[in-house]
PDB file of N, CA and C in Angstrom:
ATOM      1  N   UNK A   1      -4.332  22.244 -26.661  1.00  0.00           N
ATOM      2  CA  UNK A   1      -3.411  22.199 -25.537  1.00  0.00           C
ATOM      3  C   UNK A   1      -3.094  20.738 -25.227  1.00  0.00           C
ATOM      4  N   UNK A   2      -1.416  20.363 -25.550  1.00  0.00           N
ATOM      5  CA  UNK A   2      -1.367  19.237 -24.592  1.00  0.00           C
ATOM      6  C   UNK A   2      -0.840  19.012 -23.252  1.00  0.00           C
ATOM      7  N   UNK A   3      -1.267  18.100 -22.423  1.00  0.00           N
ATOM      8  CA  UNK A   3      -0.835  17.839 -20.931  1.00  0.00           C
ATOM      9  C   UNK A   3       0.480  16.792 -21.038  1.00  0.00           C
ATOM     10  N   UNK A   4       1.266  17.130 -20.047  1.00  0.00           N
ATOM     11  CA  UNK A   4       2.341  15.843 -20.098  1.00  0.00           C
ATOM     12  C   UNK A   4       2.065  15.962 -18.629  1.00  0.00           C
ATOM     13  N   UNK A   5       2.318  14.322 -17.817  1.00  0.00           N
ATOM     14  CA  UNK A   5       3.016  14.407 -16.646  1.00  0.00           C
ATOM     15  C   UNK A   5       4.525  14.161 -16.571  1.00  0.00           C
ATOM     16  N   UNK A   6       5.168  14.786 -15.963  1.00  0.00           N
ATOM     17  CA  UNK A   6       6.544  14.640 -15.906  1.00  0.00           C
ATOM     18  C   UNK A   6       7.119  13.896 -14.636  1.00  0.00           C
ATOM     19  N   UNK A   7       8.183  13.086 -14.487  1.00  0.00           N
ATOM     20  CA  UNK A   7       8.579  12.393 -13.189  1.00  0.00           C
ATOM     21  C   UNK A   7       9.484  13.941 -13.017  1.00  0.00           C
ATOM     22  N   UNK A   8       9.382  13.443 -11.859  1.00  0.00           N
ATOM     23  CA  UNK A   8      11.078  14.560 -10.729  1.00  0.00           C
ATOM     24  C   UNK A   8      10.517  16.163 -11.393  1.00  0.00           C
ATOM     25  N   UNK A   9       9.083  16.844 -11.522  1.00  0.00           N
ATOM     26  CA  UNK A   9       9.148  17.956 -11.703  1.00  0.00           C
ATOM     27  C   UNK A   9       8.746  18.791 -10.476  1.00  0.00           C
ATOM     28  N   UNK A  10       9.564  19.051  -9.860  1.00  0.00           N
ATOM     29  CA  UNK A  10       9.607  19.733  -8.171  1.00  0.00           C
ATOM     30  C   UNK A  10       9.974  21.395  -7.982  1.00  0.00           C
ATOM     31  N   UNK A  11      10.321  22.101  -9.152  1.00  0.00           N
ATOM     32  CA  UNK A  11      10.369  23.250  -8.957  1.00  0.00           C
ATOM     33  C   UNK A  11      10.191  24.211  -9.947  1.00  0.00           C
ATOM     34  N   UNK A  12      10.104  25.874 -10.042  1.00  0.00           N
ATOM     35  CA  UNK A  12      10.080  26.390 -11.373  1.00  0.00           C
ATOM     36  C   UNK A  12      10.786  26.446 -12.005  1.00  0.00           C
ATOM     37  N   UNK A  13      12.527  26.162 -12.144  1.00  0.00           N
ATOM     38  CA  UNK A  13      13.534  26.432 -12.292  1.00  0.00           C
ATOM     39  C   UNK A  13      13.600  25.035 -13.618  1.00  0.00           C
ATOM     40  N   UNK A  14      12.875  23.892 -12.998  1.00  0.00           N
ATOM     41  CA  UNK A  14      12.357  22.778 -13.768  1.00  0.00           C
ATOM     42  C   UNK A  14      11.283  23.451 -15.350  1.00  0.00           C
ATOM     43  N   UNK A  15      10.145  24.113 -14.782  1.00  0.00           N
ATOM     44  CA  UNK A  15       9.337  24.348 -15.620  1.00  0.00           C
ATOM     45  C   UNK A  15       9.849  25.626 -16.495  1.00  0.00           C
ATOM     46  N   UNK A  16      11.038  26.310 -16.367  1.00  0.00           N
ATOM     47  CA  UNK A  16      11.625  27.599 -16.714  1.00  0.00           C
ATOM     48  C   UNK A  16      12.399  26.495 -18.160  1.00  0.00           C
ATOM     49  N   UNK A  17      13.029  25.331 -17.686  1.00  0.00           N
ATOM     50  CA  UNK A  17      14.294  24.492 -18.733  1.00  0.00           C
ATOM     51  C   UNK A  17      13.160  24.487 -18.879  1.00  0.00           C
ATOM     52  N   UNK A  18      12.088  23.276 -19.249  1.00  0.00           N
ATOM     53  CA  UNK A  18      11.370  22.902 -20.206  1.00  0.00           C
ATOM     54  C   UNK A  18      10.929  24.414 -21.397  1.00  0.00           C
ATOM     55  N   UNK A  19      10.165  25.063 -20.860  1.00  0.00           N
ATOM     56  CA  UNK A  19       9.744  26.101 -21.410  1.00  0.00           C
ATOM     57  C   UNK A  19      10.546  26.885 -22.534  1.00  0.00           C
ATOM     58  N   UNK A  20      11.785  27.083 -21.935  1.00  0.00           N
ATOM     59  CA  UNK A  20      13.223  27.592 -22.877  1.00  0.00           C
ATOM     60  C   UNK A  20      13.529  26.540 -23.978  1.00  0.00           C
ATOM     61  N   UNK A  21      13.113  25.420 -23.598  1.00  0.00           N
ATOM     62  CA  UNK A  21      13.576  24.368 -25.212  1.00  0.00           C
ATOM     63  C   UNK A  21      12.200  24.424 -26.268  1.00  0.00           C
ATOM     64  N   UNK A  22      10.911  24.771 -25.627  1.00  0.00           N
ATOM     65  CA  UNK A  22       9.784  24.430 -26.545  1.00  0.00           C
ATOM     66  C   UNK A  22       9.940  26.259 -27.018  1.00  0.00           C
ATOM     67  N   UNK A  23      10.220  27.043 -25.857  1.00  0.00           N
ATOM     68  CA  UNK A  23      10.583  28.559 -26.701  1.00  0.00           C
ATOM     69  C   UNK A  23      11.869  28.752 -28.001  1.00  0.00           C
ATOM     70  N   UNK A  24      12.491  28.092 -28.669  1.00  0.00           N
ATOM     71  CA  UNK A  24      13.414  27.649 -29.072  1.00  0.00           C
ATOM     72  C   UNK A  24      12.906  27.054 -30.343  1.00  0.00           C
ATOM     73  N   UNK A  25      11.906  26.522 -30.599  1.00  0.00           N
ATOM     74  CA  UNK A  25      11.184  26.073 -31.426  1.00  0.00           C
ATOM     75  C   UNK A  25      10.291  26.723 -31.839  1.00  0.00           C
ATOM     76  N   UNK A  26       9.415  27.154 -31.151  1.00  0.00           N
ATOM     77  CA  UNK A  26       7.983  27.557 -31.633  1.00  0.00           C
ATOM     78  C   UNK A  26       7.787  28.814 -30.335  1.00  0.00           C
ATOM     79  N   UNK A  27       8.364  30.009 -31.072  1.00  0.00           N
ATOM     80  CA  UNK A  27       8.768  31.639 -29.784  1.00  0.00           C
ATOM     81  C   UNK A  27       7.197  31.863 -29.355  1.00  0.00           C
ATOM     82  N   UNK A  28       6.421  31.518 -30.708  1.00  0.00           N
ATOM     83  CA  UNK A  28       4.158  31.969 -30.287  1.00  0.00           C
ATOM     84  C   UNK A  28       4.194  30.749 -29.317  1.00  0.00           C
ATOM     85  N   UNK A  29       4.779  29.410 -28.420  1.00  0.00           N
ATOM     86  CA  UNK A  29       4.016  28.642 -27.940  1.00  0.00           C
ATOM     87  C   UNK A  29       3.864  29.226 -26.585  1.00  0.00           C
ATOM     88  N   UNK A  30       2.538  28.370 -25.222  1.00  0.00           N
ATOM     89  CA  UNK A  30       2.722  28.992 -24.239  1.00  0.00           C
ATOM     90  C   UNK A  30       2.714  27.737 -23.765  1.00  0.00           C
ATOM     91  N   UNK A  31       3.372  27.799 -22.345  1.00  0.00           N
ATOM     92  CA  UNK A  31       3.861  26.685 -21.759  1.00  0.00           C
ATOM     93  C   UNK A  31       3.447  27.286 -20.018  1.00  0.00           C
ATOM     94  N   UNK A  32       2.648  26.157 -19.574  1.00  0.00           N
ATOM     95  CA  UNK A  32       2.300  26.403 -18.125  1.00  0.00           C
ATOM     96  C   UNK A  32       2.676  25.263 -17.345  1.00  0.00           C
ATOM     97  N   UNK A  33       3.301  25.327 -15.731  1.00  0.00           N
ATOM     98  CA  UNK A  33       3.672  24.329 -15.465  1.00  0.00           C
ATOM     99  C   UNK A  33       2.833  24.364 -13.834  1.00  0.00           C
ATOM    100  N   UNK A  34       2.724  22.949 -13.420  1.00  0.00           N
ATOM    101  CA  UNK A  34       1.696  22.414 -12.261  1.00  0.00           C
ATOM    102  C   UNK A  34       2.695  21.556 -11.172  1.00  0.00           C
ATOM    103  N   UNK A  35       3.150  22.767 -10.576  1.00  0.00           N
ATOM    104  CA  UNK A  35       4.017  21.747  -9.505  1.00  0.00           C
ATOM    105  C   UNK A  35       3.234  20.974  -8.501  1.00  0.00           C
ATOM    106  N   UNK A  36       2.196  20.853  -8.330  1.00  0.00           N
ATOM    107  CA  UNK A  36       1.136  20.333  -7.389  1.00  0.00           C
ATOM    108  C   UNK A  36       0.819  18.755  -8.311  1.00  0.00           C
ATOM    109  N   UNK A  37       0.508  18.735  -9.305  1.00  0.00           N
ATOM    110  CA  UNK A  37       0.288  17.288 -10.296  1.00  0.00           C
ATOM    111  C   UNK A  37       1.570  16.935 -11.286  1.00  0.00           C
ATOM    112  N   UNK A  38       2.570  17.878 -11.187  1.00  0.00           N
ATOM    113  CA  UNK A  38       3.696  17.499 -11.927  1.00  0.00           C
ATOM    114  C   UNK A  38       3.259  17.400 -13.269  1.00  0.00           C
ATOM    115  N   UNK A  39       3.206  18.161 -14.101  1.00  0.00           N
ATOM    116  CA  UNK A  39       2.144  18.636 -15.510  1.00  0.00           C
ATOM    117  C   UNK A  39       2.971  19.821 -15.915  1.00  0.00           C
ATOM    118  N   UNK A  40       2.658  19.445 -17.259  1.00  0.00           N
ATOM    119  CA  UNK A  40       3.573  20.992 -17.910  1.00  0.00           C
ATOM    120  C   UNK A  40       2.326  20.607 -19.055  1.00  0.00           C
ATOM    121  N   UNK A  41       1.713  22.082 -19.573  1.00  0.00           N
ATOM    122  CA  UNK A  41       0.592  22.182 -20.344  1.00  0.00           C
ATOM    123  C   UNK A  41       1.182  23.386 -21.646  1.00  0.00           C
ATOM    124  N   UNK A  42       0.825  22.483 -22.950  1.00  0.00           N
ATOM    125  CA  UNK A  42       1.423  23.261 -23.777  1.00  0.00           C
ATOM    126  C   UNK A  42       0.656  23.151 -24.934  1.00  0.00           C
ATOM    127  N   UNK A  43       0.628  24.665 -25.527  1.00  0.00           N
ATOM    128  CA  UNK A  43      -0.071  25.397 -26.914  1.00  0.00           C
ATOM    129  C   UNK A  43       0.634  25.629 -27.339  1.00  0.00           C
ATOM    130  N   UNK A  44       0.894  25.407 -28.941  1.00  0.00           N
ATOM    131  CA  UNK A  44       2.124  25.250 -29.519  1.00  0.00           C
ATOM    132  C   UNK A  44       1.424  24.560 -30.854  1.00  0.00           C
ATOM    133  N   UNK A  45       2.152  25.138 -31.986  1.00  0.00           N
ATOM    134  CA  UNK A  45       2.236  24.065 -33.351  1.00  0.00           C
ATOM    135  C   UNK A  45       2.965  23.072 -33.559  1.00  0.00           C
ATOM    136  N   UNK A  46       3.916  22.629 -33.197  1.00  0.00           N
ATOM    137  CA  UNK A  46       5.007  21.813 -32.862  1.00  0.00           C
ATOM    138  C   UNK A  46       3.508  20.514 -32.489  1.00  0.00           C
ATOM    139  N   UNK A  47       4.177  19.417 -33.202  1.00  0.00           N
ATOM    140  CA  UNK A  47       3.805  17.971 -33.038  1.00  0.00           C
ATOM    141  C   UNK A  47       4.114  17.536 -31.504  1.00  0.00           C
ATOM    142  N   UNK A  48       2.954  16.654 -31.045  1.00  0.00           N
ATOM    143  CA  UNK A  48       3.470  15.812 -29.932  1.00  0.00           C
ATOM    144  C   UNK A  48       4.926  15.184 -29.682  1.00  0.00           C
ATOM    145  N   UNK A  49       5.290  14.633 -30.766  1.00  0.00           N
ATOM    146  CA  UNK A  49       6.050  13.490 -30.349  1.00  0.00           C
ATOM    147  C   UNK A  49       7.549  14.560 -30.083  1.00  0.00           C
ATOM    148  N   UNK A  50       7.036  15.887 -31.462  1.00  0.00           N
ATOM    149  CA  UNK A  50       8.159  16.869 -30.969  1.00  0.00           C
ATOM    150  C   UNK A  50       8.575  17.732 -29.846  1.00  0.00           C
ATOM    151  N   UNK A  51       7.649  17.759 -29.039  1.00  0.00           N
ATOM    152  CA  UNK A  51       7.601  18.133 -27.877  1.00  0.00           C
ATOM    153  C   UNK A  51       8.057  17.191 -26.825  1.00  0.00           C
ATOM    154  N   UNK A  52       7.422  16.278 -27.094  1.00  0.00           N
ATOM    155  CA  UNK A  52       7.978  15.152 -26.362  1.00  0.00           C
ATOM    156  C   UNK A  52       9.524  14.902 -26.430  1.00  0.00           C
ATOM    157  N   UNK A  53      10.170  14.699 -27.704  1.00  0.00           N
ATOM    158  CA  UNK A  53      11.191  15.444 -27.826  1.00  0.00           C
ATOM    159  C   UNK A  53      12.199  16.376 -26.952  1.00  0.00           C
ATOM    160  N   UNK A  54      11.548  17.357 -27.052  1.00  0.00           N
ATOM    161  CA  UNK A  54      11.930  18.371 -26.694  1.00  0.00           C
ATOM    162  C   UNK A  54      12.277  18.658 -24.902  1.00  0.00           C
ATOM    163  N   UNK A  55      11.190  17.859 -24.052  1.00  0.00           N
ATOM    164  CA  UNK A  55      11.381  17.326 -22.651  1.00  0.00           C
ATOM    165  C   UNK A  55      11.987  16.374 -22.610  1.00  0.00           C
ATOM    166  N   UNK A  56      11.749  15.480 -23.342  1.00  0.00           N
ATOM    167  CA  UNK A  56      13.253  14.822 -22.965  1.00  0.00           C
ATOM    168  C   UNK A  56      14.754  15.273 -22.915  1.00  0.00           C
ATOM    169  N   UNK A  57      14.843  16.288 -24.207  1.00  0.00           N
ATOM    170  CA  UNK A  57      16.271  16.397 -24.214  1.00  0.00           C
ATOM    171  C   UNK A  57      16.588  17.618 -22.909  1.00  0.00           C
ATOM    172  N   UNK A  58      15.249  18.016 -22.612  1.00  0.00           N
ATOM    173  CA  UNK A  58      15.678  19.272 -21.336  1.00  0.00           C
ATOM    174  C   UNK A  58      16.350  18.444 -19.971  1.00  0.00           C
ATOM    175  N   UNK A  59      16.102  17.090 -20.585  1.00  0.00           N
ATOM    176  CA  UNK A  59      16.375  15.991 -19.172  1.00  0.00           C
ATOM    177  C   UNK A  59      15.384  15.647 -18.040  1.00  0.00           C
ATOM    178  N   UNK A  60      14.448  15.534 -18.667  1.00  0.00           N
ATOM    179  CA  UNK A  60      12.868  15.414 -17.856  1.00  0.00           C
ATOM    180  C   UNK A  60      11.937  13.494 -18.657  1.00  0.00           C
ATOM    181  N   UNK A  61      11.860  12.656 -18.110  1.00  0.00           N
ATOM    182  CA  UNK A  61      11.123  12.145 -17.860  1.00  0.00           C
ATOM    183  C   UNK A  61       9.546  11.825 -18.462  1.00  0.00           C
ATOM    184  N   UNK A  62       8.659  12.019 -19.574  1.00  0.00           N
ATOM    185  CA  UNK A  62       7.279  11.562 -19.134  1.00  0.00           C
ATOM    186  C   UNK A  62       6.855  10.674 -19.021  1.00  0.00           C
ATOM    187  N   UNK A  63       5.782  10.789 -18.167  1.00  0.00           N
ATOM    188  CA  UNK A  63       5.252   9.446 -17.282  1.00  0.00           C
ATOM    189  C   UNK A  63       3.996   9.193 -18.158  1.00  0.00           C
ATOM    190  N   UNK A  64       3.382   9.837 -18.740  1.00  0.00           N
ATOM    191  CA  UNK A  64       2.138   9.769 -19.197  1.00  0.00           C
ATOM    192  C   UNK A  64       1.691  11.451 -20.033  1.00  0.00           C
TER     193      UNK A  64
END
């Protein structure tokens, strides 16, 4: 499982886009999101940097 923190992630509607671009890639991944620490947590075969990727182009930010 990896953790991202994300800047500006304030609602589910946020963690719904992310989720729909890494579902798009890899349909087995699971994607959980932490509106309290701003975190989106993801299981998935898909490479880091592709994921990383992948939040960015949803238009999201990581901070760490």
């Amino acid at each position: 499982m990896t953790t991202f923190k994300i800047k500006d992630l304030h609602c589910k509607s946020c963690i719904a886009n992310i989720k729909d671009g890494i579902l798009e890639k890899d349909d087995k991944s699971q994607v959980t999101g932490n509106l309290e620490n701003s975190e989106i947590s993801v299981n998935s075969t898909l490479e880091e940097n592709e994921l990383r990727k992948i939040i960015n182009e949803a238009g999201f930010e990581i901070i760490s």
